[in-house]
Protein backbone atom coordinates (compact mmCIF):
# COMPACT_ATOMS: atom_id res chain seq x y z
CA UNK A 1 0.00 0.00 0.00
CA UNK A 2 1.15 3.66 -0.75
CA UNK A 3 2.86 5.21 2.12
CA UNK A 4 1.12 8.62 3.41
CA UNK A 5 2.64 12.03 4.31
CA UNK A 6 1.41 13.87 7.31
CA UNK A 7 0.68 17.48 7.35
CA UNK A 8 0.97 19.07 10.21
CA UNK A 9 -2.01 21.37 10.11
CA UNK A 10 -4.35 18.21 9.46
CA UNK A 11 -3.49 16.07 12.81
CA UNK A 12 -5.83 16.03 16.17
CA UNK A 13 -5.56 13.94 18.51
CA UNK A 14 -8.55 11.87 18.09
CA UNK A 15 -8.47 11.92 13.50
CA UNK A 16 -5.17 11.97 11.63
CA UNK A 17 -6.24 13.06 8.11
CA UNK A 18 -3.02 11.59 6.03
CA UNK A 19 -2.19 13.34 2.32
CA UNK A 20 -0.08 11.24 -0.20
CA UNK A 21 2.68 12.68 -1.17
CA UNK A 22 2.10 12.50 -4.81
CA UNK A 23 -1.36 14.66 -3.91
CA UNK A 24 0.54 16.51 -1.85
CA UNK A 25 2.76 17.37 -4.60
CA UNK A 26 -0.32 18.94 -6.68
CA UNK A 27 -2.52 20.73 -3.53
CA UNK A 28 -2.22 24.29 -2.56
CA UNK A 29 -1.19 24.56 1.11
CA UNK A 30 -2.75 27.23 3.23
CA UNK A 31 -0.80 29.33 5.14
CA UNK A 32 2.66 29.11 3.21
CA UNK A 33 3.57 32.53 3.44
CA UNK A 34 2.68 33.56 7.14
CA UNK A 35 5.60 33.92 9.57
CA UNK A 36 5.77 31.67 12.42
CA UNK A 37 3.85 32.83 15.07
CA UNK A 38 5.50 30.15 17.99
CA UNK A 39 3.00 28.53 20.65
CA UNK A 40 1.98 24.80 20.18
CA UNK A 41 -0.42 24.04 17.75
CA UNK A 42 0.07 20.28 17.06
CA UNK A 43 1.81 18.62 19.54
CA UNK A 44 1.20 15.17 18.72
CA UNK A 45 2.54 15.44 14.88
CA UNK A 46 5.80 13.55 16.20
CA UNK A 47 4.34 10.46 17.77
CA UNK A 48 1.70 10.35 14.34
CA UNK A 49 4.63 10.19 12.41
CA UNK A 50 6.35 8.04 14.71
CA UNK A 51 3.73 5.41 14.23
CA UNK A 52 4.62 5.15 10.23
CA UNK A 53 7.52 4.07 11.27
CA UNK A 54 7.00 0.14 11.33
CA UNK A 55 5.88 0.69 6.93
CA UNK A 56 9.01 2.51 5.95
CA UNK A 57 11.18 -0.03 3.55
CA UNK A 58 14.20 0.44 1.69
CA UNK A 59 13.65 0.23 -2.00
CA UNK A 60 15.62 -0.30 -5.04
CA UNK A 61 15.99 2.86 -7.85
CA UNK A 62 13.66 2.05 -11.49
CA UNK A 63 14.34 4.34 -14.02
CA UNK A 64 13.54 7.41 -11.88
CA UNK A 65 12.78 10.65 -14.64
CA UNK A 66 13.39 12.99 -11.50
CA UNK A 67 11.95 14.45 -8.09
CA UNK A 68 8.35 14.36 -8.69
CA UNK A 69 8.30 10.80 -9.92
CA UNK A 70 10.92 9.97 -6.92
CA UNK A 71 8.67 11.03 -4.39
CA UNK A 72 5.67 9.93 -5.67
CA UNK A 73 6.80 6.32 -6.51
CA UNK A 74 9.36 6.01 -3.70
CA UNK A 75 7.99 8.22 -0.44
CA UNK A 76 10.75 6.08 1.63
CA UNK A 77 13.48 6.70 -0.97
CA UNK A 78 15.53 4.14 -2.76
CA UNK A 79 18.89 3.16 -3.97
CA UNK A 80 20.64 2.05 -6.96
CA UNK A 81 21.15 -1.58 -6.37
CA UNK A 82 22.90 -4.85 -8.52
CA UNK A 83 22.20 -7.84 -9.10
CA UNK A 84 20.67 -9.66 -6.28
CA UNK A 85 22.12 -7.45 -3.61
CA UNK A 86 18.85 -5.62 -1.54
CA UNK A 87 18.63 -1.86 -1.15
CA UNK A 88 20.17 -0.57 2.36
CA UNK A 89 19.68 2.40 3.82
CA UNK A 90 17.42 4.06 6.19
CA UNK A 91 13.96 4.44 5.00
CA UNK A 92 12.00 5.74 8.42
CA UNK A 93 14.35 8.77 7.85
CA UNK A 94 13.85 9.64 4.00
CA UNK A 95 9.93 9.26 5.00
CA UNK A 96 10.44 11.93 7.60
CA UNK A 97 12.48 13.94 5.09
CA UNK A 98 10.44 13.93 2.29
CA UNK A 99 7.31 15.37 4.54
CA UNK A 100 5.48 18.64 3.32
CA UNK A 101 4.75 20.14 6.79
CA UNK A 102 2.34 23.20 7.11
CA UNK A 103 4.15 26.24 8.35
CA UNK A 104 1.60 27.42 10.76
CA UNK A 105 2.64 24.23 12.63
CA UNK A 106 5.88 26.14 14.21
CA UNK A 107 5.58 24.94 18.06
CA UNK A 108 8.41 27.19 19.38
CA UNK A 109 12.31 28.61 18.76
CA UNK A 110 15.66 26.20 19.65
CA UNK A 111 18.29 27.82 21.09
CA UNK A 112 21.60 26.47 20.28
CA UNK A 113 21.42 25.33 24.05
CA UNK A 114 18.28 23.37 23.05
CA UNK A 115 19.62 21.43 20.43
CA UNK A 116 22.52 20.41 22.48
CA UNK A 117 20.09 19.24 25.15
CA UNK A 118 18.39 17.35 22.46
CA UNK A 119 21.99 15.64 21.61
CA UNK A 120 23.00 14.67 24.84
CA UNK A 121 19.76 12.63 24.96
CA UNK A 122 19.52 10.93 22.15
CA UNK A 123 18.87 6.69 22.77
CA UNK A 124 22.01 4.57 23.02
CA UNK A 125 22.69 2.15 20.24
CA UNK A 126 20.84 4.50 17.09
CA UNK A 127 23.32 4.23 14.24
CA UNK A 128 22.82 4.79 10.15
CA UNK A 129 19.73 2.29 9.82
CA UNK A 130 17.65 2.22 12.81
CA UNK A 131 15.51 5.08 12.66
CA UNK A 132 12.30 3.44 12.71
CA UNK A 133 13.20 1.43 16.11
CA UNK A 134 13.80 4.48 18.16
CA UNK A 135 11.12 6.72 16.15
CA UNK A 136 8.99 6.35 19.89
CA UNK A 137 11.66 8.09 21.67
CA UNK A 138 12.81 10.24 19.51
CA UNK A 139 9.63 11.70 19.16
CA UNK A 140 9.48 12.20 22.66
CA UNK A 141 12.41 14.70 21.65
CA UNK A 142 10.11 16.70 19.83
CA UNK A 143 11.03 14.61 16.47
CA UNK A 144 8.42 15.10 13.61
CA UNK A 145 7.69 18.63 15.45
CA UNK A 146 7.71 22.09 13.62
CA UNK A 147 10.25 24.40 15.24
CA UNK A 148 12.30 27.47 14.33
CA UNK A 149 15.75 28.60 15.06
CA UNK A 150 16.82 32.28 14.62
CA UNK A 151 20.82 32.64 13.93
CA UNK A 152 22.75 33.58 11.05
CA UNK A 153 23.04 31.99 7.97
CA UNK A 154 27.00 31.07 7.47
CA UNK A 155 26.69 29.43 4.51
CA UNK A 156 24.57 27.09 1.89
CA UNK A 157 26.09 24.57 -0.50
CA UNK A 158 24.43 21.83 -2.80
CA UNK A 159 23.49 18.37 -1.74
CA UNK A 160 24.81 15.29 -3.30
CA UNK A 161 22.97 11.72 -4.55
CA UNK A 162 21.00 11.09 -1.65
CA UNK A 163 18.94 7.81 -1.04
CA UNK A 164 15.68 10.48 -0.19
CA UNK A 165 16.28 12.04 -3.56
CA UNK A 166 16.29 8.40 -5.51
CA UNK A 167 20.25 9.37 -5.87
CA UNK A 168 19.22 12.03 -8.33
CA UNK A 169 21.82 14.77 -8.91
CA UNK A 170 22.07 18.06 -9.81
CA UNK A 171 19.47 20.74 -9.79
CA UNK A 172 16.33 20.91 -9.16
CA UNK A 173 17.17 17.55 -7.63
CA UNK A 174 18.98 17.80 -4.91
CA UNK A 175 18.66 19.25 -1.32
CA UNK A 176 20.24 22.98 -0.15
CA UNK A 177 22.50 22.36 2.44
CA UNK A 178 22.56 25.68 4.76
CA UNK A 179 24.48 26.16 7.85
CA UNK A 180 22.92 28.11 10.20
CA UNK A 181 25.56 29.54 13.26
CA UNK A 182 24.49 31.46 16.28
CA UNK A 183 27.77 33.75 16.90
CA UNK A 184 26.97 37.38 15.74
CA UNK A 185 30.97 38.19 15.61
CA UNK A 186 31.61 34.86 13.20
CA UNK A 187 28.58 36.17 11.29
CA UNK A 188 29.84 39.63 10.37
CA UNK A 189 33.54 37.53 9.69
CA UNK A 190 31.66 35.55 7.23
CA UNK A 191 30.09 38.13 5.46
CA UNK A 192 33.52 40.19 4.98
CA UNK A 193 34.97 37.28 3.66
CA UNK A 194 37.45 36.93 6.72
CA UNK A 195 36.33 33.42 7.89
CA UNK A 196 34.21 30.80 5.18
CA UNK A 197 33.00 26.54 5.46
CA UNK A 198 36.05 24.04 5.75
CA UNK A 199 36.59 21.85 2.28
CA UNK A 200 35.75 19.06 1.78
CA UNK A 201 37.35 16.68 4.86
CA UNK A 202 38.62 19.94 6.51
CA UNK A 203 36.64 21.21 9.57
CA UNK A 204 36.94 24.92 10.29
CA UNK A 205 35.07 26.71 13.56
CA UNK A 206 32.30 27.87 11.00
CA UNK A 207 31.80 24.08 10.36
CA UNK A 208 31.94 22.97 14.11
CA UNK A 209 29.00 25.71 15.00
CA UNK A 210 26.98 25.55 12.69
CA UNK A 211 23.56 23.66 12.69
CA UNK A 212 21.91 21.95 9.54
CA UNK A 213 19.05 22.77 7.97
CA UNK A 214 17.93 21.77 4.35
CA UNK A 215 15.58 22.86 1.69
CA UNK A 216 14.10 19.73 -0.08
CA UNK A 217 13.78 19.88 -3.80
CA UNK A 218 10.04 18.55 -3.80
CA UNK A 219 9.13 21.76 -1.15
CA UNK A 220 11.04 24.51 -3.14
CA UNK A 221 9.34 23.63 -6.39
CA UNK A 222 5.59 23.34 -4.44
CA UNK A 223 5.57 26.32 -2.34
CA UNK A 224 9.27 28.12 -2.76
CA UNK A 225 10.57 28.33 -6.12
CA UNK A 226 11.62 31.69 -5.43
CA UNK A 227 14.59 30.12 -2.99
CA UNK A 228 17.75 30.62 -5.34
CA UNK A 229 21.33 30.23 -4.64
CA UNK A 230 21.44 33.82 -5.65
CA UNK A 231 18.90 34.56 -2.74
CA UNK A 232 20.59 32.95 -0.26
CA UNK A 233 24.35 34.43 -1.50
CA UNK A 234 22.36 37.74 -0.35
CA UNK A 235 21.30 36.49 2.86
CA UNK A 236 25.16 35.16 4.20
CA UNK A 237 26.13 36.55 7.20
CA UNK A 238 22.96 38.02 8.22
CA UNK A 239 20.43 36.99 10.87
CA UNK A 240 17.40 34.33 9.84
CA UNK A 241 14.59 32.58 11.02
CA UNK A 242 14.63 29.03 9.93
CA UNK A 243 11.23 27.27 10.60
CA UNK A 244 11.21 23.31 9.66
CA UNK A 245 10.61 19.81 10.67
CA UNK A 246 13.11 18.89 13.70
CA UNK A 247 14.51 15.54 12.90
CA UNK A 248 17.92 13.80 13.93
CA UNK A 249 20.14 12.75 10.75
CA UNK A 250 21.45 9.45 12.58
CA UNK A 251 23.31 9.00 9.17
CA UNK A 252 25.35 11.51 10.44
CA UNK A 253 25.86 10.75 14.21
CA UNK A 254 29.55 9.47 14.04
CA UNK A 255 33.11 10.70 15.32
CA UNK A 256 33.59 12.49 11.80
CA UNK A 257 30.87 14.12 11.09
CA UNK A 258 28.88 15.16 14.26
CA UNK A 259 30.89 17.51 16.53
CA UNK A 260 28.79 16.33 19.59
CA UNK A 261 28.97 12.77 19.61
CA UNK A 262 31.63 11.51 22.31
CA UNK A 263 35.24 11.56 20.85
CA UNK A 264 34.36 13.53 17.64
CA UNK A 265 37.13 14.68 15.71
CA UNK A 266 37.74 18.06 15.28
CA UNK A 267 40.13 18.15 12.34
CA UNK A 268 36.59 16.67 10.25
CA UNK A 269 33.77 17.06 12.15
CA UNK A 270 31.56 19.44 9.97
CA UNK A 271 28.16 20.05 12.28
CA UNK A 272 27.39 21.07 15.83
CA UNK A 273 24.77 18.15 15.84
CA UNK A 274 23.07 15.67 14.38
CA UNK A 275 19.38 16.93 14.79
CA UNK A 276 18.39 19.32 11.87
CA UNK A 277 15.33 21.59 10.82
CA UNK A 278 14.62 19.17 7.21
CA UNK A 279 12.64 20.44 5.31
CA UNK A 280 12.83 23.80 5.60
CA UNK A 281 9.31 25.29 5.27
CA UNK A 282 9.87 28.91 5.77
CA UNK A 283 12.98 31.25 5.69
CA UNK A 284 13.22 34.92 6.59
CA UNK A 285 15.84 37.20 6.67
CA UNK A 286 16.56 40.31 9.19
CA UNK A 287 15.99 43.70 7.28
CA UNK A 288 18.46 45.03 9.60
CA UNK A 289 20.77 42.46 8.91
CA UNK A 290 20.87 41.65 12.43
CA UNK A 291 18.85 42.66 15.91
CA UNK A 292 15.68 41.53 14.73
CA UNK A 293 13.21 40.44 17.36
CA UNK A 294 9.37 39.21 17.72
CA UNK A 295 8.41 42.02 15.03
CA UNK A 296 6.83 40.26 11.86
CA UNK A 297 7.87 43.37 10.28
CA UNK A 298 11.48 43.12 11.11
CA UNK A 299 11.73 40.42 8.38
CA UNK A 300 11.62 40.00 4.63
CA UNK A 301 10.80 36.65 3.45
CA UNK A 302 13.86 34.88 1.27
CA UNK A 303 11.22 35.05 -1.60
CA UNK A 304 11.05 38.83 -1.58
CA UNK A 305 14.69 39.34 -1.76
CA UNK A 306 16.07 40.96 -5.00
């Protein structure tokens, strides 16, 4: 049976109305370009999610044309496989990537103090393929939740062949990768050019702050197509308010890439944790460049920038 995507607006507690994603794909959603407003709304979106989790199963790639006929064949995401060797990777996650959350689901702001609590307890024994077996506790965490984070954006680079994207490259296939740091002085060194992101396999202190958060190709082309690279150039270095699905990238919770897990290292660890805002479902930028508060009118919406 076809898997279905949750949006957040549509859960109570006693009906879960569930949209499939290839529906999903076509419907106007309500509320897209309202800025968060923070209090709870839907508080139980995580654990409705979380009880998907047992029907998420790795797939194998067949002749995928491109993200709209990835996501609507393969919600869970799939692989390029050989022979009789059996698609691996971790489908529970892709499903909770490849959501299309309602933005007037925001239930509050992380602090970078938050998401560090979040880190520090996160269940023993969840490595790269084991989502769906912790999905209960995680969402506990507040995974499968809409929350937004206000920092600065340091930087925003392309994503690669991902199993969520049917290992489709290039764009408008891929994810946006965006760091998002919550130093002010490393902000304004940024945006004069005096401190940038590590290469590839060489961590810098703009790498080891910073917190993930990614724009999925299936959300820019619904709601955001108006989200360009050239957009975001603008926005580096300035203040933003990032509001998303929280989820933890377990693919990523290792020594090398995840700057809090025990004995990271620091020479090629590239993100201050493994828990993310994915997707992104709004993005707004500080007219002032920075020193924005509560004010709706303090902020321009990424759209709207020139």
């Amino acid at each position: 049976m076809r898997r279905r995507l949750v949006a957040a607006s549509e859960v109570t507690v006693k009906q879960v109305r569930l949209v499939p994603l290839f529906l999903a794909l076509m419907l106007p959603r309500a509320g897209a370009s309202q800025p968060p407003a923070g209090g709870a709304s839907t508080p139980d979106r995580a654990h409705t999610l979380a009880g998907q989790a047992g029907a998420a199963k790795p797939a194998a790639c067949r002749h995928v044309k491109d993200f709209r006929d990835c996501h609507a064949r393969y919600p869970d995401g799939c692989t390029l496989v050989s022979g009789k060797k059996k698609p691996k990777f971790d489908a529970y996650l892709n499903f909770l990537k490849n959501q299309l959350p309602d933005v007037q689901a925001a239930t509050g702001t992380l602090s970078a103090a938050d998401v560090a609590d979040k880190e520090s307890k996160l269940p023993a024994g969840l490595d790269p393929f084991d989502h769906g077996k912790f999905a209960g506790a995680l969402a506990d965490l507040g995974e499968g939740n809409i929350d937004s984070v206000v920092g600065y954006l340091y930087y925003h680079i392309p994503g690669g062949k991902e199993t969520c994207n049917c290992k489709l490259a290039g764009e408008p296939n891929i994810d946006k990768h965006l760091g998002i740091g919550f130093d002010q002085e490393m902000a304004q060194k940024i945006a004069s050019g005096q401190a940038s992101k590590g290469e590839i396999g060489a961590s810098t202190q703009v790498d080891r702050t910073s917190m993930i958060v990614e724009m999925t190709p299936a959300y820019r082309a619904q709601f955001h197509p108006n989200w360009t690279d050239a957009r975001l150039d603008a926005a580096v270095g300035k203040q933003v308010k990032v509001v998303g699905q929280l989820i933890v990238d377990n693919d990523h919770l290792n020594v090398n890439d995840d700057c809090a897990f025990p004995g990271a290292n620091a020479t090629t660890c590239w993100r201050m944790s493994a828990w993310e805002l994915h997707p992104v479902v709004a993005f707004y930028v500080c007219k002032k460049g920075t020193g924005c508060g509560d004010d709706p009118q303090d902020w321009s919406k990424l759209d709207d920038l020139p």
